[in-house]
C-alpha atoms as a PDB file:
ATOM      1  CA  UNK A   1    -122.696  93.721 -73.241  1.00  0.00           C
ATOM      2  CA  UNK A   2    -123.286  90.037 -74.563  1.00  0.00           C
ATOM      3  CA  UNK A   3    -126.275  90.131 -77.163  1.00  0.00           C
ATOM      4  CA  UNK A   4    -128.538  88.001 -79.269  1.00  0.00           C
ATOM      5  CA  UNK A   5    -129.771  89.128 -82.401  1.00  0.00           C
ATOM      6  CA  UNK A   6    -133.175  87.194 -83.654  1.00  0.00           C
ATOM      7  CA  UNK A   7    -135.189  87.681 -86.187  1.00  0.00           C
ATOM      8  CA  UNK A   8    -136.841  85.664 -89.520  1.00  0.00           C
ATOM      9  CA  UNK A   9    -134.871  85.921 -93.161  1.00  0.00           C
ATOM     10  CA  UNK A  10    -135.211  89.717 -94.239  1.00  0.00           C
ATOM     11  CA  UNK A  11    -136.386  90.818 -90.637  1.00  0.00           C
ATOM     12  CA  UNK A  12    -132.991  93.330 -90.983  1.00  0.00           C
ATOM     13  CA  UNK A  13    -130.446  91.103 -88.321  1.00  0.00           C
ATOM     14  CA  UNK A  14    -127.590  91.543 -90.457  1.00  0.00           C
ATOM     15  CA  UNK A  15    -127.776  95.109 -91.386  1.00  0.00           C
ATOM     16  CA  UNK A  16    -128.732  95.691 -87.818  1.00  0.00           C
ATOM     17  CA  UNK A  17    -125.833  94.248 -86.001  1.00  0.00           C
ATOM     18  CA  UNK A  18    -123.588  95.914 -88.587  1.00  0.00           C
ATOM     19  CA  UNK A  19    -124.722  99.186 -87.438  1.00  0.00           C
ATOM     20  CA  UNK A  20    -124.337  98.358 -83.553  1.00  0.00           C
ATOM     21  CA  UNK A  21    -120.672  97.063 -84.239  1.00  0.00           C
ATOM     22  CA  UNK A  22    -120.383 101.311 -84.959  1.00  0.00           C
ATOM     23  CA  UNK A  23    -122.373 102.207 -82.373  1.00  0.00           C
ATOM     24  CA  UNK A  24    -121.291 100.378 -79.257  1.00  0.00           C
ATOM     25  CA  UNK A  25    -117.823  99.216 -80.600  1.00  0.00           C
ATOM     26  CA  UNK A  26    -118.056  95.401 -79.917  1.00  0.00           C
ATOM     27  CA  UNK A  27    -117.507  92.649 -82.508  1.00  0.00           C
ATOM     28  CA  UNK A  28    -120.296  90.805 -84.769  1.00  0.00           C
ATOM     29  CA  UNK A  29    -119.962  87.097 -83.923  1.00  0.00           C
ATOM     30  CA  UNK A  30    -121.588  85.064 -87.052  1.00  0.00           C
ATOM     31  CA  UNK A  31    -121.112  80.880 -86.720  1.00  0.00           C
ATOM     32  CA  UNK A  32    -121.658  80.891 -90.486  1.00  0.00           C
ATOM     33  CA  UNK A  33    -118.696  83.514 -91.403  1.00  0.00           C
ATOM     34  CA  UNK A  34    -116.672  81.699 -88.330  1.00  0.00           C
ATOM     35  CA  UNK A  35    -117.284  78.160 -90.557  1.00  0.00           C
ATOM     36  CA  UNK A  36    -116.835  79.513 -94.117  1.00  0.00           C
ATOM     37  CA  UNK A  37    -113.393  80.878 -92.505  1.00  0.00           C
ATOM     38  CA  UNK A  38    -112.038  77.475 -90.894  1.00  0.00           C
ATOM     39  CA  UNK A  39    -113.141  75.697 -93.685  1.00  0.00           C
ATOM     40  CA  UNK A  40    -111.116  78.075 -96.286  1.00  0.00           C
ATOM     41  CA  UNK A  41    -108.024  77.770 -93.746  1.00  0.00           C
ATOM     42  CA  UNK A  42    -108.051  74.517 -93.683  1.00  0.00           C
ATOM     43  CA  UNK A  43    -108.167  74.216 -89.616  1.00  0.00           C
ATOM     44  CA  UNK A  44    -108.503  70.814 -87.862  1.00  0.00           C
ATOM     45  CA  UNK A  45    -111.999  71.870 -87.161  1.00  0.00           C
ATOM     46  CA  UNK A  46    -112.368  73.256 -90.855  1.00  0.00           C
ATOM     47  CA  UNK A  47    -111.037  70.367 -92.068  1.00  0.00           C
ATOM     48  CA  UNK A  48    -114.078  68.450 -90.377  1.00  0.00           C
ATOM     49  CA  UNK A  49    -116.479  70.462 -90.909  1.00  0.00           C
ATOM     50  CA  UNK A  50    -115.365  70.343 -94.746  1.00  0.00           C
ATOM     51  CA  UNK A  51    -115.811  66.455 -94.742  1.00  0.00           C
ATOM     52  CA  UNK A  52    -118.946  66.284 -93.789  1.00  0.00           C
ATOM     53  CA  UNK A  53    -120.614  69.385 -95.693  1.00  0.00           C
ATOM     54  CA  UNK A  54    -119.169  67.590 -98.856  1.00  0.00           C
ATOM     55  CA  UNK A  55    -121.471  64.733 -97.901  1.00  0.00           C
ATOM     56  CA  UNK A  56    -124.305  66.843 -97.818  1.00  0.00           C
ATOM     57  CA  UNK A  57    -124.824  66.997 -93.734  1.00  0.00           C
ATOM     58  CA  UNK A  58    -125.692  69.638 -91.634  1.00  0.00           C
ATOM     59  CA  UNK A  59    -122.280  70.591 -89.211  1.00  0.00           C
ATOM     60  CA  UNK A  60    -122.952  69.035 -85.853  1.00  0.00           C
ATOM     61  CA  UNK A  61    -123.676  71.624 -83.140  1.00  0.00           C
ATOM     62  CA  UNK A  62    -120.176  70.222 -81.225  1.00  0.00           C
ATOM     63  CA  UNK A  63    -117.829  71.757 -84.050  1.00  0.00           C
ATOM     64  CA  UNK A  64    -120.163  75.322 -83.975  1.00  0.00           C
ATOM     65  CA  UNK A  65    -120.095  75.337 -80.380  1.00  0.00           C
ATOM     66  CA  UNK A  66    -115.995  74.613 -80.405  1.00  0.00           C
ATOM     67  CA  UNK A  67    -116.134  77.025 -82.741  1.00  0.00           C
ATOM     68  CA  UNK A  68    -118.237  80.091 -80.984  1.00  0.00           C
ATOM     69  CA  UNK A  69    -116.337  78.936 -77.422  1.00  0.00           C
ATOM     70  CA  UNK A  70    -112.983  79.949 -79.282  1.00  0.00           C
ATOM     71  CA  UNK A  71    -114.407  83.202 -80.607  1.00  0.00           C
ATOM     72  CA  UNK A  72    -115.776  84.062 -77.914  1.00  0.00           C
ATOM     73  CA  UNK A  73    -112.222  83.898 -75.904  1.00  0.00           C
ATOM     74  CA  UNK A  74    -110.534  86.358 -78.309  1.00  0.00           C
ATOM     75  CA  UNK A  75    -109.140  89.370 -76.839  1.00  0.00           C
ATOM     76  CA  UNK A  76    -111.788  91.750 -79.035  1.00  0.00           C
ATOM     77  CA  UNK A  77    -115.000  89.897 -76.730  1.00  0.00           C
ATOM     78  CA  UNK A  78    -113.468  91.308 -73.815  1.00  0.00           C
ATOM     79  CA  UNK A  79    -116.124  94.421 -73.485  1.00  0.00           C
ATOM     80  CA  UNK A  80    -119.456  92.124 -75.129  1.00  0.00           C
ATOM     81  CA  UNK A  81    -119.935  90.428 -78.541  1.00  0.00           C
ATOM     82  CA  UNK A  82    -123.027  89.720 -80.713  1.00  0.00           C
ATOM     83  CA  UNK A  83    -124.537  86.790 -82.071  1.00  0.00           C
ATOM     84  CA  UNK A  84    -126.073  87.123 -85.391  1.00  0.00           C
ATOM     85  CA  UNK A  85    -127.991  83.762 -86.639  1.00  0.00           C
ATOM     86  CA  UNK A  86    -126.918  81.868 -83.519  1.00  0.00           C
ATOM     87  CA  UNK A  87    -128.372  80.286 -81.572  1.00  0.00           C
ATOM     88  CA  UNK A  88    -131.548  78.752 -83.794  1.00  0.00           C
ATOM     89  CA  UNK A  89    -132.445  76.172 -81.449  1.00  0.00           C
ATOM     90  CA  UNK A  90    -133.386  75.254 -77.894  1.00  0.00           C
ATOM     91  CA  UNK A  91    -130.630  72.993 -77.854  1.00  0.00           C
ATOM     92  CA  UNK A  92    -128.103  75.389 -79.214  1.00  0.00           C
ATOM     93  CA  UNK A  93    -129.387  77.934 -76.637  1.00  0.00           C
ATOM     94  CA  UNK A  94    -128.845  75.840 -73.752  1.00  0.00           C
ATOM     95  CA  UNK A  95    -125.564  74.262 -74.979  1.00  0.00           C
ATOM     96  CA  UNK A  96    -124.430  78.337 -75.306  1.00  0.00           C
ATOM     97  CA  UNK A  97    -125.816  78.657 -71.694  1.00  0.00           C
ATOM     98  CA  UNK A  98    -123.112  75.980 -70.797  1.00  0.00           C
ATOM     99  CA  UNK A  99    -120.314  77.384 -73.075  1.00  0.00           C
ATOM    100  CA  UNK A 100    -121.100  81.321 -70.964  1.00  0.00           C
ATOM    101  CA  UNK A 101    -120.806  79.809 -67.734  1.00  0.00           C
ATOM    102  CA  UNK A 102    -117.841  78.037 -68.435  1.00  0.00           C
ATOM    103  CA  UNK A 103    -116.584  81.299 -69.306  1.00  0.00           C
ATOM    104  CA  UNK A 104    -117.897  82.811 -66.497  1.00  0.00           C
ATOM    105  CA  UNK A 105    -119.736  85.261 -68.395  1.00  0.00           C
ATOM    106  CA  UNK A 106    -123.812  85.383 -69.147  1.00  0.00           C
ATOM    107  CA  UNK A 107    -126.315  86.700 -71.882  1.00  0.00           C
ATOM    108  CA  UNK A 108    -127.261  90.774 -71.193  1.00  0.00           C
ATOM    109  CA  UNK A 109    -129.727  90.913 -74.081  1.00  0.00           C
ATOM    110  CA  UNK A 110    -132.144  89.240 -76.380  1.00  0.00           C
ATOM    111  CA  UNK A 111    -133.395  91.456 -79.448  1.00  0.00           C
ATOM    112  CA  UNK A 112    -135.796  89.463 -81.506  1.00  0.00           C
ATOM    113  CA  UNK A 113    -137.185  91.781 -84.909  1.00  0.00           C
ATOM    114  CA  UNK A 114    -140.733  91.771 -85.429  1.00  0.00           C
ATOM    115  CA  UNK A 115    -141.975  92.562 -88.845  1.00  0.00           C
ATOM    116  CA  UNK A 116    -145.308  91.295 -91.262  1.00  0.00           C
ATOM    117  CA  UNK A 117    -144.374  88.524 -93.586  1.00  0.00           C
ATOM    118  CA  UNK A 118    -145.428  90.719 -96.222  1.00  0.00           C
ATOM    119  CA  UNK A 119    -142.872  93.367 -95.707  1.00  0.00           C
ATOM    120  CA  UNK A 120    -140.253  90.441 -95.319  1.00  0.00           C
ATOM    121  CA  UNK A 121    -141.691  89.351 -99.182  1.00  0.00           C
ATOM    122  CA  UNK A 122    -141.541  92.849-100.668  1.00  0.00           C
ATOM    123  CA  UNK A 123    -137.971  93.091 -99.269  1.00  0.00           C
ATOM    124  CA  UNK A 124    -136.521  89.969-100.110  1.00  0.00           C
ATOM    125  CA  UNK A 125    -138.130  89.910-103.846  1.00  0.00           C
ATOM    126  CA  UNK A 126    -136.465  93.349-104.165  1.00  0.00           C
ATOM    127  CA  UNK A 127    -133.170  92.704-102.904  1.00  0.00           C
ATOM    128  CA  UNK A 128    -129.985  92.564-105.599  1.00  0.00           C
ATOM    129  CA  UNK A 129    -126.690  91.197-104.245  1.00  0.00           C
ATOM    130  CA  UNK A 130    -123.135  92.491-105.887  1.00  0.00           C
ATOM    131  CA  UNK A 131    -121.392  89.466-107.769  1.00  0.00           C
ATOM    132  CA  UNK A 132    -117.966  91.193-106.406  1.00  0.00           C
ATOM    133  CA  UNK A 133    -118.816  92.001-103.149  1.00  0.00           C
ATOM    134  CA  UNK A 134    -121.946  90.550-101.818  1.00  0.00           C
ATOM    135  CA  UNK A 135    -122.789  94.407-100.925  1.00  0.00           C
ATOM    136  CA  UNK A 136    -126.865  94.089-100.997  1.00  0.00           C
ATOM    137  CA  UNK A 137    -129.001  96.356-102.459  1.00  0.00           C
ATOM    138  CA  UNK A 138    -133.067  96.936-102.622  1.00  0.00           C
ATOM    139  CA  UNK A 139    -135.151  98.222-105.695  1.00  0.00           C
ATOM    140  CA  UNK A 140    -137.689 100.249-103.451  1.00  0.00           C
ATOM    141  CA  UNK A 141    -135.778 100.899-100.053  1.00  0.00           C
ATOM    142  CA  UNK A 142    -131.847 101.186-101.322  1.00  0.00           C
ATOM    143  CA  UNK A 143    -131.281 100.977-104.703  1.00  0.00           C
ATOM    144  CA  UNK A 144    -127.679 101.324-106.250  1.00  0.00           C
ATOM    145  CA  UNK A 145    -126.881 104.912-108.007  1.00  0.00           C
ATOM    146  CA  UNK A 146    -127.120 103.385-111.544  1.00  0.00           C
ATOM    147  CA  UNK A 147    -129.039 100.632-112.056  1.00  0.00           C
ATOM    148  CA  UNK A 148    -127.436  96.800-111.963  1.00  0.00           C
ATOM    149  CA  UNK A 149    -124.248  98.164-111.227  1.00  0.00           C
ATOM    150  CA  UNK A 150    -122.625  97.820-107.007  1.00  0.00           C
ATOM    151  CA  UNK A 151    -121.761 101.388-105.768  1.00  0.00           C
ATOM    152  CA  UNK A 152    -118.879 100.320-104.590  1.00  0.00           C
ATOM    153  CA  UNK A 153    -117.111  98.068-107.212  1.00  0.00           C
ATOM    154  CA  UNK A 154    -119.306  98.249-109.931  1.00  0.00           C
ATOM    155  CA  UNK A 155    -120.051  94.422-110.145  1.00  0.00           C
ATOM    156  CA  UNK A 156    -123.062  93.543-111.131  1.00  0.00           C
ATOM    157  CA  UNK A 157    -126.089  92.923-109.004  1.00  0.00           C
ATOM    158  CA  UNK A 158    -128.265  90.044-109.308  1.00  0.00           C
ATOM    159  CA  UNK A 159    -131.321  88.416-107.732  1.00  0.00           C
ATOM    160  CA  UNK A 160    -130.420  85.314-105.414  1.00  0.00           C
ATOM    161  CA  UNK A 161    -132.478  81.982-106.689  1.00  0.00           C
ATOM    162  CA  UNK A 162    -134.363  81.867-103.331  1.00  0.00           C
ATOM    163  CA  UNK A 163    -136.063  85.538-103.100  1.00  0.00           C
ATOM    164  CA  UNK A 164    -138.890  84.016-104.786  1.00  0.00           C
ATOM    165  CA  UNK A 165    -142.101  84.345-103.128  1.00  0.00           C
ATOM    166  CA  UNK A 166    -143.166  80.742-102.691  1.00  0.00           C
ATOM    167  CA  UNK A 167    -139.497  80.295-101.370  1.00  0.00           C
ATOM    168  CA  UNK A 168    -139.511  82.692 -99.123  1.00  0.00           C
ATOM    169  CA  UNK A 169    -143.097  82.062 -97.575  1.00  0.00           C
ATOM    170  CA  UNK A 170    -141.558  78.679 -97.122  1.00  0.00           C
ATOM    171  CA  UNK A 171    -138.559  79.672 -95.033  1.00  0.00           C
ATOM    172  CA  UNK A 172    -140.666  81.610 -92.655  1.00  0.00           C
ATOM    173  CA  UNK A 173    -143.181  79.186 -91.908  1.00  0.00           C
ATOM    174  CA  UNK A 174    -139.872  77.534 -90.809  1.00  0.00           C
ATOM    175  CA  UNK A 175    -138.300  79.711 -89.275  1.00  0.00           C
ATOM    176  CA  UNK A 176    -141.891  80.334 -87.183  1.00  0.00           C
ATOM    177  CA  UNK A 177    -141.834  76.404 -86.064  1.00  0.00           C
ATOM    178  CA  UNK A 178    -138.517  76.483 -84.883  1.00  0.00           C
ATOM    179  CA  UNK A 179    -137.734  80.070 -83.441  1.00  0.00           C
ATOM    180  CA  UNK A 180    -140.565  80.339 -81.016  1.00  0.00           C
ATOM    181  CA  UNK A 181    -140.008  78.202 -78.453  1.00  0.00           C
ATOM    182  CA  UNK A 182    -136.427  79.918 -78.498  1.00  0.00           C
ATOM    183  CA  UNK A 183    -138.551  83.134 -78.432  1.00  0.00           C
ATOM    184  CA  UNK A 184    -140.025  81.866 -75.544  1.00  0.00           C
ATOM    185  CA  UNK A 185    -137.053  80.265 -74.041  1.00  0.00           C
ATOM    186  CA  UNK A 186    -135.544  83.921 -73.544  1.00  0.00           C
ATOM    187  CA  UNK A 187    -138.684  85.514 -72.648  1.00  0.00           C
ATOM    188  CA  UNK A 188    -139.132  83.463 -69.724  1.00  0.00           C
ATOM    189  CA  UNK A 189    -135.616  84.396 -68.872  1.00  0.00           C
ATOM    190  CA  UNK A 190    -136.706  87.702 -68.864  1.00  0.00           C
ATOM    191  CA  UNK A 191    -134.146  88.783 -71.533  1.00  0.00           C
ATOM    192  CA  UNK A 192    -136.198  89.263 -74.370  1.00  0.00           C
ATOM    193  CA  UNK A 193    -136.901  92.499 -76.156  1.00  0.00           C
ATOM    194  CA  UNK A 194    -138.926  92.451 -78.953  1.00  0.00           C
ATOM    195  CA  UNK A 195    -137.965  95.574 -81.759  1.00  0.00           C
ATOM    196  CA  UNK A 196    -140.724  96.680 -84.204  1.00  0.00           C
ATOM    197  CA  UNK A 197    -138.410  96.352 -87.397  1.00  0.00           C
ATOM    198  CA  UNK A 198    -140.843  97.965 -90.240  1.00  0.00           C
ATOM    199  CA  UNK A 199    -139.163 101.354 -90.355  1.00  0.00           C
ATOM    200  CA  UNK A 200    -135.038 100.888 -91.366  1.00  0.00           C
ATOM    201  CA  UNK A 201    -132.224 100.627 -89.692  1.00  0.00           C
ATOM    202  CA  UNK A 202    -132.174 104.245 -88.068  1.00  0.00           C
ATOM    203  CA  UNK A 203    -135.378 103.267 -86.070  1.00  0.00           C
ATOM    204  CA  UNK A 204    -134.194  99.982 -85.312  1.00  0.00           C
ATOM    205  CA  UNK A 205    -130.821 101.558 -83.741  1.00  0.00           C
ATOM    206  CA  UNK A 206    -132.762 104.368 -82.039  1.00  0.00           C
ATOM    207  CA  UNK A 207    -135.234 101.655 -80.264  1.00  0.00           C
ATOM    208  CA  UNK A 208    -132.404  99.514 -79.265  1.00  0.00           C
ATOM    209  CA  UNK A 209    -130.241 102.337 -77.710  1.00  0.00           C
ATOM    210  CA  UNK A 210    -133.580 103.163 -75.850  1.00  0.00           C
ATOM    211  CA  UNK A 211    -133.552  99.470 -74.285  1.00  0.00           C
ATOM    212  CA  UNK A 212    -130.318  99.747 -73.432  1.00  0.00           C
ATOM    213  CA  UNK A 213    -131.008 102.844 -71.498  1.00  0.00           C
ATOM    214  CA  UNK A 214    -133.787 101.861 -69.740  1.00  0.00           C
ATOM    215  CA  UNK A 215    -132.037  98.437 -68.856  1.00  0.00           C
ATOM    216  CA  UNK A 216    -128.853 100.530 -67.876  1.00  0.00           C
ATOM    217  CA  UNK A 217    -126.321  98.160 -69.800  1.00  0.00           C
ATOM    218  CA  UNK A 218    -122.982  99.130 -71.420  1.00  0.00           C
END
């Protein structure tokens, strides 16, 4: 199965697709990791991509798209990936549209996470990220077993500069003005399947596995 994950900052896509990678075994596909990694080994296309992020540009869709075709190939897609944070765009829809048919291979599966900007807020102000690790943490819904302090290396956790309120509020509204018409562009597709995401993760991965029945994918 070949799956789209969409959803607004603090909707739950990350934690969500890192549970499904458990559940139905197939790899988490994220362009930003994918970047990061070329970048850090110095690739040809990491080498570009380097150049022009020191100039303070946004990566031109060709080198993510180079990028995602290459993943994509990789012997661990063979049974289905996921996308997580890709595409964000109608352009970068249709331009993955060209990069699966090239590959002879198509799109089972959108899941896009509905949730109330104001439980996005109360998350995102809550969250604390490990200075080690980048494990992340929640005052209300997860907090760490002493307080500060990662469970897992004991780094220290600290609030990110952006999960403010007035930040956050921001991002949505664009995240809102760009998303939809993708929303929409998958919808009328008929792949679209929208996934109430107020509860956790265990609700989340119960409702998905419950679309996947009823749409008898593997």
């Amino acid at each position: 199965m070949n799956l789209i994950i969409l959803g607004a900052p603090g909707a739950g896509k990350g934690t969500l697709s890192d549970a499904l990678v458990k559940e139905i075994k197939i790899p988490k596909i994220s362009t930003g990791d994918m970047l990061r990694k070329e970048v850090k080994d110095n690739t040809p296309l990491g080498l570009k991509a380097k150049e022009i992020m020191t100039k303070g540009a946004l990566v031109p869709d060709a080198i993510i798209n180079e990028l995602l075709k290459n993943r994509i190939k990789k012997s661990d897609c063979k049974n289905g990936f996921m996308l997580d944070g890709f595409p964000r765009t109608i352009n970068q829809a249709e331009e993955l549209d060209k990069i699966m048919k090239e590959l002879a291979l198509k799109i089972d599966l959108v899941v896009n996470l509905v949730i109330s900007e104001e439980i996005i807020v109360k998350r995102l102000t809550n969250r604390r990220v490990c200075k080690k690790c980048g494990a992340n943490y929640n005052l209300v819904s997860l907090p760490s077993k002493k307080e500060g302090i990662c469970d897992l290396d004991g780094g220290e956790l600290y609030q990110r500069a952006d999960d403010n309120e007035t930040t956050i509020r921001n991002r949505l509204q664009v995240y809102a003005k760009d998303t939809q018409p993708l929303i929409d562009y998958y919808a009328k597709k008929g792949l679209l399947q929208d996934v109430i995401a107020e509860k956790g993760i265990s609700d989340m991965v119960v409702k998905f596995k419950k679309i996947v029945a009823d749409k008898k994918l593997k």
